[in-house]
Every structure is written in C-alpha cells, then in structure tokens.
C-alpha atoms as a PDB file:
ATOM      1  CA  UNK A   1       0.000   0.000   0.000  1.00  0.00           C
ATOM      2  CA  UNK A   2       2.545   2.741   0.643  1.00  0.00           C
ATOM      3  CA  UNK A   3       4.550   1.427  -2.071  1.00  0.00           C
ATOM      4  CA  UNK A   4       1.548   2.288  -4.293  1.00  0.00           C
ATOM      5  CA  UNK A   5       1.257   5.385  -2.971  1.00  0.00           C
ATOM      6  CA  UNK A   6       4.951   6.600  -2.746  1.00  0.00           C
ATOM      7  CA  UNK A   7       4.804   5.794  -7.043  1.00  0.00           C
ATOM      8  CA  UNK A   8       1.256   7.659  -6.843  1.00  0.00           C
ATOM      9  CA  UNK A   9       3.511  11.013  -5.626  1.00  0.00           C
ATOM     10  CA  UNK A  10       6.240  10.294  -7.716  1.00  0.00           C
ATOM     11  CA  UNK A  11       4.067  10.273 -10.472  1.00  0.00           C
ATOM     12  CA  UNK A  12       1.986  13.306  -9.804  1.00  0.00           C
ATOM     13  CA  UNK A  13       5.436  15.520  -9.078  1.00  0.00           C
ATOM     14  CA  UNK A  14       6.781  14.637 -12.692  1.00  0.00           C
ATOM     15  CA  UNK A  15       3.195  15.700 -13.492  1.00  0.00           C
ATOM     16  CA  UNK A  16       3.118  19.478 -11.817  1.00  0.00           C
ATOM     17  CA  UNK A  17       6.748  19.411 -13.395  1.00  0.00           C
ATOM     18  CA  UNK A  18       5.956  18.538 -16.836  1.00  0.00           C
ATOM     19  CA  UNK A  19       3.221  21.129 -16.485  1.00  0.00           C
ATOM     20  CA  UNK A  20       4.991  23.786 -15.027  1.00  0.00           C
ATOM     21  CA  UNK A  21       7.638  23.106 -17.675  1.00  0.00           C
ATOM     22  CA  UNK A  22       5.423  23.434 -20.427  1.00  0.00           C
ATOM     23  CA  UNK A  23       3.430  26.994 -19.078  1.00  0.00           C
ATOM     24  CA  UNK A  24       7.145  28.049 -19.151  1.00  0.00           C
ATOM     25  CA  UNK A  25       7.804  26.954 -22.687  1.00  0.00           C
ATOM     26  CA  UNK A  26       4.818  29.269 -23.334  1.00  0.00           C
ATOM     27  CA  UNK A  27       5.932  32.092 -22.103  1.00  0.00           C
ATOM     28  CA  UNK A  28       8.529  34.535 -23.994  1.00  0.00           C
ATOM     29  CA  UNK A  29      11.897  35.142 -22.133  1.00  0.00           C
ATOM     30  CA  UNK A  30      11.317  38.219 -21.161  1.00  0.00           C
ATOM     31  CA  UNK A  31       7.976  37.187 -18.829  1.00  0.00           C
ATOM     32  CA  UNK A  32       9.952  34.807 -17.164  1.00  0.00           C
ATOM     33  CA  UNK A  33      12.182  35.352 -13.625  1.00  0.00           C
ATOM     34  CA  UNK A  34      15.379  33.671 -13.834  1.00  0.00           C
ATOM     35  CA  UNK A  35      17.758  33.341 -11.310  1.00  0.00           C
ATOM     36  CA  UNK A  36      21.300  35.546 -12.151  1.00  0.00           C
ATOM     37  CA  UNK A  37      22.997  38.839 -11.000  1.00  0.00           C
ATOM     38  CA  UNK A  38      22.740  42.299 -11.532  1.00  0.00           C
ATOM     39  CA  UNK A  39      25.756  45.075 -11.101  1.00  0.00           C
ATOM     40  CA  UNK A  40      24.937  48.294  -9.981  1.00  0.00           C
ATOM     41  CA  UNK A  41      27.075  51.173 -11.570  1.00  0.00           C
ATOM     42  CA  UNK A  42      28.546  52.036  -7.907  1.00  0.00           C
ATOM     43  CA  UNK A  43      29.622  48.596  -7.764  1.00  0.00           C
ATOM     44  CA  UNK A  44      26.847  46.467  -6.181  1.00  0.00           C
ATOM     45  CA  UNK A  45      25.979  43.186  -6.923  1.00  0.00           C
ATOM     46  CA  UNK A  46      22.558  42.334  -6.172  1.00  0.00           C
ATOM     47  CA  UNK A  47      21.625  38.076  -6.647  1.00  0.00           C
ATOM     48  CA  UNK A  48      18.236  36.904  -6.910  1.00  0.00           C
ATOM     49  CA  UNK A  49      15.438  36.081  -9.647  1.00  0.00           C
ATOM     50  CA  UNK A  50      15.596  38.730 -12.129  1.00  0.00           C
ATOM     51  CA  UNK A  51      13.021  39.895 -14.654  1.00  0.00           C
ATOM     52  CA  UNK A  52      14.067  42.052 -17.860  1.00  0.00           C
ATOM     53  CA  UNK A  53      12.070  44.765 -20.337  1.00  0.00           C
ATOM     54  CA  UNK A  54      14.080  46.144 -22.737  1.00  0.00           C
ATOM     55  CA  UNK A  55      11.118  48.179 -23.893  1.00  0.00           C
ATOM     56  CA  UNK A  56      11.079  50.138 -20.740  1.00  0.00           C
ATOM     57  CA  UNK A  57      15.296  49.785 -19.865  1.00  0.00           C
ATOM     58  CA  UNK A  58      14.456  47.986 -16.839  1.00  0.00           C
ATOM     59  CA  UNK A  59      15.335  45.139 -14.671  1.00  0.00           C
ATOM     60  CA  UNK A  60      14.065  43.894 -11.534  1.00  0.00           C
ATOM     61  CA  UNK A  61      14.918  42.029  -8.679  1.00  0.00           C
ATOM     62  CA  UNK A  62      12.724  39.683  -6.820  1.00  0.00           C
ATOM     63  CA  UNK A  63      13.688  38.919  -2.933  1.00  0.00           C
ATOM     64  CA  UNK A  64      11.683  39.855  -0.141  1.00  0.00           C
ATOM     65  CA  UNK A  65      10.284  42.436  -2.345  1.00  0.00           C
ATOM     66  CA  UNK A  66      10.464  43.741  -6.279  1.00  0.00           C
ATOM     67  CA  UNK A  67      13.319  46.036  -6.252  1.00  0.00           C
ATOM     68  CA  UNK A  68      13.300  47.762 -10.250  1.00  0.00           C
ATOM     69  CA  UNK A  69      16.753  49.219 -11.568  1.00  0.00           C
ATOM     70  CA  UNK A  70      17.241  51.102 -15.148  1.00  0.00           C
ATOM     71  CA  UNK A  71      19.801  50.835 -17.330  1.00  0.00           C
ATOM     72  CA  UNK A  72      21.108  54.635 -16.378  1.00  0.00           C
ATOM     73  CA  UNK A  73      22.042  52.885 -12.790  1.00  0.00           C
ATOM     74  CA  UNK A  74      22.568  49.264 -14.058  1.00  0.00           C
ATOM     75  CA  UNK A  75      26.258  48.343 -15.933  1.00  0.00           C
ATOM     76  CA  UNK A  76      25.200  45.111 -17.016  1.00  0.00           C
ATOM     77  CA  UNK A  77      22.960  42.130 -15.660  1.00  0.00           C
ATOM     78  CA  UNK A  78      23.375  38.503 -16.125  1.00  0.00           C
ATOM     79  CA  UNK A  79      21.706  35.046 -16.176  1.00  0.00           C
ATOM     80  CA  UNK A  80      20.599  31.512 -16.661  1.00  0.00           C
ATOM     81  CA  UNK A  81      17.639  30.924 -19.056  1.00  0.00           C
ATOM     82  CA  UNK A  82      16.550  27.565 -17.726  1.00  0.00           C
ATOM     83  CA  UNK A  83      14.004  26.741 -20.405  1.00  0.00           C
ATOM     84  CA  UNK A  84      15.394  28.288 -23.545  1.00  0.00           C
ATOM     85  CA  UNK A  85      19.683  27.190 -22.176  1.00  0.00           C
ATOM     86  CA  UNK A  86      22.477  29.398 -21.834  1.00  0.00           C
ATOM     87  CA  UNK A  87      24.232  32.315 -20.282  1.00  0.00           C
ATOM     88  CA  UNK A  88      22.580  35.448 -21.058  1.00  0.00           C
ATOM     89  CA  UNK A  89      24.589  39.013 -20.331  1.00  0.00           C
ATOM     90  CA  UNK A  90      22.731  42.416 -20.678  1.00  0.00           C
ATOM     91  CA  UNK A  91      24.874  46.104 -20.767  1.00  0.00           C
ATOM     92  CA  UNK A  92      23.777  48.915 -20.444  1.00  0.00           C
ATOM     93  CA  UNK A  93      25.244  51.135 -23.517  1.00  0.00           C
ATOM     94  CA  UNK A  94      24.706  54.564 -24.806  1.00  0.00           C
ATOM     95  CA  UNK A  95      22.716  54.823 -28.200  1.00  0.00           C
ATOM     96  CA  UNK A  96      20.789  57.439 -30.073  1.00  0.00           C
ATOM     97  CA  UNK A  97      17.505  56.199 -31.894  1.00  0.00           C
ATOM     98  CA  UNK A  98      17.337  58.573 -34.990  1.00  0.00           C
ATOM     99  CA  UNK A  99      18.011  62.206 -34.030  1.00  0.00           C
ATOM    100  CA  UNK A 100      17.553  61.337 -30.000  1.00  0.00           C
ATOM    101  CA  UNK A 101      20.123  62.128 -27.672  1.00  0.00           C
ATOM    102  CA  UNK A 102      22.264  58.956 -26.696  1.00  0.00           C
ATOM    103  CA  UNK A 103      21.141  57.436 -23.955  1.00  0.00           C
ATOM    104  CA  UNK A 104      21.932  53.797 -21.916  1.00  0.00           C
ATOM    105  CA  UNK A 105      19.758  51.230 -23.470  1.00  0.00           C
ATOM    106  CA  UNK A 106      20.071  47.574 -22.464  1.00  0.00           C
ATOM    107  CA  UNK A 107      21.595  45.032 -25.468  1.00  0.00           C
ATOM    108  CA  UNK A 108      22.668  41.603 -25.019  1.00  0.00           C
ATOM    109  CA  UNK A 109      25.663  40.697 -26.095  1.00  0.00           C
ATOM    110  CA  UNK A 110      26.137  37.820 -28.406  1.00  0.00           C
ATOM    111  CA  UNK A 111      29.885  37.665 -28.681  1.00  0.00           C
ATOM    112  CA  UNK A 112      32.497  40.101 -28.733  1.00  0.00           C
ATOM    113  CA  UNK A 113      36.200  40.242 -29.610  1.00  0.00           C
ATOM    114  CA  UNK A 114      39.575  43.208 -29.606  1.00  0.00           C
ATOM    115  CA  UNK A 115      37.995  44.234 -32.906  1.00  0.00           C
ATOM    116  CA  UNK A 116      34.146  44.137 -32.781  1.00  0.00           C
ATOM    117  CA  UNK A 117      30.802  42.862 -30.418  1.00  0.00           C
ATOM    118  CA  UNK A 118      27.765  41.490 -32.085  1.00  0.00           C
ATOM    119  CA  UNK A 119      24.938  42.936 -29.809  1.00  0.00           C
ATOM    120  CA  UNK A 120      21.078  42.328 -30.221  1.00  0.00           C
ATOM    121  CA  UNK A 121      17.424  43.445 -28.803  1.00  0.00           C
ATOM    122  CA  UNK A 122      14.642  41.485 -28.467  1.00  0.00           C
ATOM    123  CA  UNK A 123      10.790  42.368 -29.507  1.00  0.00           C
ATOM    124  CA  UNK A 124       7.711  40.184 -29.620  1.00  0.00           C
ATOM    125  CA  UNK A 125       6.458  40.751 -33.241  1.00  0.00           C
ATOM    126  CA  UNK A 126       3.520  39.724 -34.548  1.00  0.00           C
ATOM    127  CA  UNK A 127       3.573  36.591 -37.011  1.00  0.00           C
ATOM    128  CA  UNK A 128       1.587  37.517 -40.068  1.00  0.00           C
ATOM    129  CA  UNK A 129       1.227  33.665 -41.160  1.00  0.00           C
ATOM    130  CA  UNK A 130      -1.049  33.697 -38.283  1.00  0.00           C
ATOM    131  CA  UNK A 131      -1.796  30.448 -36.330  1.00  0.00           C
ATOM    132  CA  UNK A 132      -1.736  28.189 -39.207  1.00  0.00           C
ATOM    133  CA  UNK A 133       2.232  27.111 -39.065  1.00  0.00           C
ATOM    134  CA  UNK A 134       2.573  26.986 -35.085  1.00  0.00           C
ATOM    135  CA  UNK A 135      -0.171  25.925 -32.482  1.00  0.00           C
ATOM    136  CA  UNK A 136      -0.804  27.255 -29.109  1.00  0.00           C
ATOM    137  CA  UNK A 137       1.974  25.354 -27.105  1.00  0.00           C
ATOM    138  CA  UNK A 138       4.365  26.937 -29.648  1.00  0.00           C
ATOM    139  CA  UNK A 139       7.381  25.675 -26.664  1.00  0.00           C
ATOM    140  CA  UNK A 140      10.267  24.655 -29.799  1.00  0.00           C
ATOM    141  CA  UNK A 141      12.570  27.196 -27.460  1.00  0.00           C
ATOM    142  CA  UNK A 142      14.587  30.134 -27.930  1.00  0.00           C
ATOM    143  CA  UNK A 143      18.300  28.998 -27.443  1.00  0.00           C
ATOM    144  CA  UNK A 144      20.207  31.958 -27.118  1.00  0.00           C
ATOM    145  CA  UNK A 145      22.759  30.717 -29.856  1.00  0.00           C
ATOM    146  CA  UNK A 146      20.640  29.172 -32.492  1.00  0.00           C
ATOM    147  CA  UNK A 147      17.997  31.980 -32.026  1.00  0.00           C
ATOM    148  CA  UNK A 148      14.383  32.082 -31.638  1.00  0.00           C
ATOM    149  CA  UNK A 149      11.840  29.499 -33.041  1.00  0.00           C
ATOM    150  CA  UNK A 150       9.962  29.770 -30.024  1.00  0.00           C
ATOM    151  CA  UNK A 151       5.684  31.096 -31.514  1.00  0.00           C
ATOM    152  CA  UNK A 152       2.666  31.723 -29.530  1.00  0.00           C
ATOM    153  CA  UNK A 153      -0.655  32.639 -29.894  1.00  0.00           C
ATOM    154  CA  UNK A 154      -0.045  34.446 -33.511  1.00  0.00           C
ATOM    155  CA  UNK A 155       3.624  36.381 -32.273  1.00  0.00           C
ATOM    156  CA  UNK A 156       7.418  34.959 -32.399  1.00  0.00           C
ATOM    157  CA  UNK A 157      10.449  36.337 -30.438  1.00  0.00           C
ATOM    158  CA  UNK A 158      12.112  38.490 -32.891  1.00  0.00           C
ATOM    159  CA  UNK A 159      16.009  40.810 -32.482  1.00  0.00           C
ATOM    160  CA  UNK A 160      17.526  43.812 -34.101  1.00  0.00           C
ATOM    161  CA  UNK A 161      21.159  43.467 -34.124  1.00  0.00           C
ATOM    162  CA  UNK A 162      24.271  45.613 -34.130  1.00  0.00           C
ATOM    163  CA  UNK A 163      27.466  45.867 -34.459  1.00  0.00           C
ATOM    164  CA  UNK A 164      29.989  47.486 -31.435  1.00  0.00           C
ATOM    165  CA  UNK A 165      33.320  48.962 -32.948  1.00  0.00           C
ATOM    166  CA  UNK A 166      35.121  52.029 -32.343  1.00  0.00           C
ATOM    167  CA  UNK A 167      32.969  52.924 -29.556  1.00  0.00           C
ATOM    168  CA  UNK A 168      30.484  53.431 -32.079  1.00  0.00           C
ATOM    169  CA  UNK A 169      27.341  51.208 -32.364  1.00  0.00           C
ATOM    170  CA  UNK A 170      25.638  50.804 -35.560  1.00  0.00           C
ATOM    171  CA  UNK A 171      22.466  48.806 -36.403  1.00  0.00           C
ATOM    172  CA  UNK A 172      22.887  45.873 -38.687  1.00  0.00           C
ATOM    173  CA  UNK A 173      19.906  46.117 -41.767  1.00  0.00           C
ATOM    174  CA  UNK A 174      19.876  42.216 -42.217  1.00  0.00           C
ATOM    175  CA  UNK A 175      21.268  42.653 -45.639  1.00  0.00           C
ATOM    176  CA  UNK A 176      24.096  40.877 -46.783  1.00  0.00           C
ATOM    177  CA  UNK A 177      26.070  43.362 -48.150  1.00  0.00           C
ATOM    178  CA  UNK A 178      25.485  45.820 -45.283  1.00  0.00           C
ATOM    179  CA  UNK A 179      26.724  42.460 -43.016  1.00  0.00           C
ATOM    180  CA  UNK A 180      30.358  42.874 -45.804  1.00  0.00           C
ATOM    181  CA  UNK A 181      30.649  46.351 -45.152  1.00  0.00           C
ATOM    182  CA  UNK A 182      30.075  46.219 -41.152  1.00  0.00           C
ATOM    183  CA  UNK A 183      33.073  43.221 -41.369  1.00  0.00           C
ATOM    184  CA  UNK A 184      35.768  44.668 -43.398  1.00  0.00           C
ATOM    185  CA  UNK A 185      38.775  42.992 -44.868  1.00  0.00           C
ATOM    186  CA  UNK A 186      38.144  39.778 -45.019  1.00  0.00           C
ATOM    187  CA  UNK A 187      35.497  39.313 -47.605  1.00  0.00           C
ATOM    188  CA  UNK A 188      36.651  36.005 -49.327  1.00  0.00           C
ATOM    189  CA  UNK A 189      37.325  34.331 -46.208  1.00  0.00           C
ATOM    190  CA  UNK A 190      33.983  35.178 -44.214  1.00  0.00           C
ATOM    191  CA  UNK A 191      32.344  34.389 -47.858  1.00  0.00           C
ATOM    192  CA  UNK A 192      34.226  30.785 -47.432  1.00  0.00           C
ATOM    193  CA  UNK A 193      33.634  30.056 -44.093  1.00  0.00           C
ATOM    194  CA  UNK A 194      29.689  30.796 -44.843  1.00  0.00           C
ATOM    195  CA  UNK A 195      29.567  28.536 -47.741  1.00  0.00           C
ATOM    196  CA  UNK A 196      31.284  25.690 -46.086  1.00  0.00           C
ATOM    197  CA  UNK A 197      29.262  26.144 -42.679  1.00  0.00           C
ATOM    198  CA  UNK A 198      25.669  26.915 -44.734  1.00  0.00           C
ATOM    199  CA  UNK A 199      25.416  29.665 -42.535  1.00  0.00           C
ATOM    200  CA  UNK A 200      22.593  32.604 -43.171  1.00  0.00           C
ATOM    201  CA  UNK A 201      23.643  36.632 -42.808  1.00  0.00           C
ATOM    202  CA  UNK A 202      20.239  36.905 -41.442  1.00  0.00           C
ATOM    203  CA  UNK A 203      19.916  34.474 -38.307  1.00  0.00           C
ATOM    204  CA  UNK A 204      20.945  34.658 -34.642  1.00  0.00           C
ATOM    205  CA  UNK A 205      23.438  31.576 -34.558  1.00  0.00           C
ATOM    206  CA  UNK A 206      25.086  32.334 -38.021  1.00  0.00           C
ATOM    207  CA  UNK A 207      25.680  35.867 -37.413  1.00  0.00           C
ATOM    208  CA  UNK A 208      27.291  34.989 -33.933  1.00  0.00           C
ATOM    209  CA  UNK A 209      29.853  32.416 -35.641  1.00  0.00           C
ATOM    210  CA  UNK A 210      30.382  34.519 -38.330  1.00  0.00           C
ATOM    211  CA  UNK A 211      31.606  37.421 -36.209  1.00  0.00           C
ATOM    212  CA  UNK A 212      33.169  35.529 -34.099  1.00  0.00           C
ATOM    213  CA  UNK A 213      35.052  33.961 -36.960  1.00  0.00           C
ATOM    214  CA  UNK A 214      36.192  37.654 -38.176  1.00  0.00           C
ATOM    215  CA  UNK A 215      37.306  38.286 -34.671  1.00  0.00           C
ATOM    216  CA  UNK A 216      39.463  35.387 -35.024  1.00  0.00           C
ATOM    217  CA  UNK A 217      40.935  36.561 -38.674  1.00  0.00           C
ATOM    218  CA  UNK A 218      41.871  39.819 -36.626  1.00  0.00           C
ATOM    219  CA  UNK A 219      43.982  38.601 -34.387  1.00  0.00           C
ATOM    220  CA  UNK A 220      46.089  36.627 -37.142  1.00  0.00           C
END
C-alpha cells in the first residue's frame, strides 16, 4: 500500500513538473524570472530572480520584495535561461535612436572580440502567417545561440542586431552586403567560411559564428 502510494507522488510531481515546464515553454523570455545577478554602476551586486524589459530599460529584482533598476544605474545584468539554455549578459550602452540624444539602453551581447561585439534586442512581433504554421503550445525554445523558433498565440520572439566597434554602435539592416561592409577585410574568407558552414547573414546563430570567426581573422 505505501509502495503504491509513494509511485502515486512520484508520479503526480513529474506531473506538476511537466506542467509547469510546459506553461514556461509558453511564455517569452522576457515574462519569465530567472535566477542571475545584476551590477549596480557604484559597484553592487545584487543576486536573486531577475526579470528584464528592454522596452522600458528595466530590470528587476525579486527577494523579499520587487526592487526595479534602469539601465542609467545598471552596468550590465546577467543570467541563466533555464528553459530556452544558456548564459545570457545584458549592458547597459549609450545609443541614439534617430536624431535622440544617446542614452543607456540595455543590449545583449552575443559575442564580442579586440575588434568588434555582435549585440542584439529582443521584440515580440507579430507573425503575419497567423496560427496556421505553429499551435498554441508553440514551446520549440529560444536557445540563445541558435535563435528564436519559439511562436505563440499568432507572435514569435524576434532581435535587431548591431554591431559594437570604435565605440560606435551601428544597427545591422539584415542585408548581406550591409553584413560585408560592417566586417571589413576579409570578404573572401567570411564568404568561405559561410559557404562551407551553410550559414545565413540573417539568423541569430550564423551571425554569432560569423563574427566571431572575423574576430578570429583579426587577431592573425
């Protein structure tokens, strides 16, 4: 009898689990708290779950209470996306949208090198396919280095990316000759080492082993 039930518990705690596992899968990164750090621009660390909005430049901190940070007070914030896998890290960087003043936005940072950094920013967009190519568990995952894939309830995870160099950041267009000009001097290598890899100018994963790769030619 209480072997019975002992299996009866064991089998309703991989149930809540598989549950809870897949009402995570449905949720965008960004709606989730994950557990990493946060450092202060005075030099604070703060530890704890952590929620992120890069639409609003904020962070916050879940302990006792919800403590919020910006990104004017925030140098970068970091963390362990336990559904989607990997090491996320967020800084906090000037940048001028149009004719704004610069100002510290939060971008995650892909990879980065002595030459160049391959930032990005996330957005929900709406997918205009609608619901007919994804259902509502959507839950294929967002790994931070193949990208997203991850589509619910007619929207997809979606990034802008940019390029770091010089101090200067510049927004990448997605175009492939844009991607030539942002990478200079190596043209027929990077155009090699795309072929032979069947990597895209246009996705998350490619574009973070492709700049990583002209890193590499820069040190040579």
């Amino acid at each position: 009898m209480m072997e019975t039930a002992k299996k009866a518990l064991i089998s309703l705690s991989i149930l809540f689990l598989s549950i809870a596992s897949a009402s995570a899968q449905n949720q965008f990164p960004s709606q989730l708290w994950h557990k990493g750090n946060i450092y202060t621009t005075d030099g604070q660390v703060f530890g704890g779950k952590i929620k992120y909005d890069l639409d609003n430049n904020v962070v916050q901190l879940q302990d006792q209470t919800i403590e919020t940070f910006t990104s004017t007070n925030v140098t970068y914030f970091e963390f362990f996306d336990e559904v989607y896998g990997g090491v996320r890290k967020f800084y906090s960087l000037p940048y001028a949208f149009e004719n704004d003043y610069a100002t510290p936005i939060f971008f995650e940072v892909l990879t980065e090198g002595e030459e160049l950094a391959l930032l990005c920013r996330e957005y929900v967009a709406t997918d205009s396919r609608g619901m007919g190519n994804f259902g509502m568990m959507g839950g294929y995952g967002m790994n931070p280095y193949y990208g997203p894939q991850s589509m619910m309830m007619g929207q997809k995870l979606a990034f802008n990316y940019y390029f770091l160099k010089n101090g200067k950041i510049e927004q990448y267009s997605l175009k492939k000759k844009d991607l030539f000009e942002m990478l200079p001097g190596h043209d027929d290598q990077i155009s090699l080492f795309m072929r032979k890899n069947r990597l895209d100018y246009d996705k998350r994963g490619d574009l973070l082993r492709i700049t990583a790769y002209y890193n590499e030619l820069n040190q040579n």
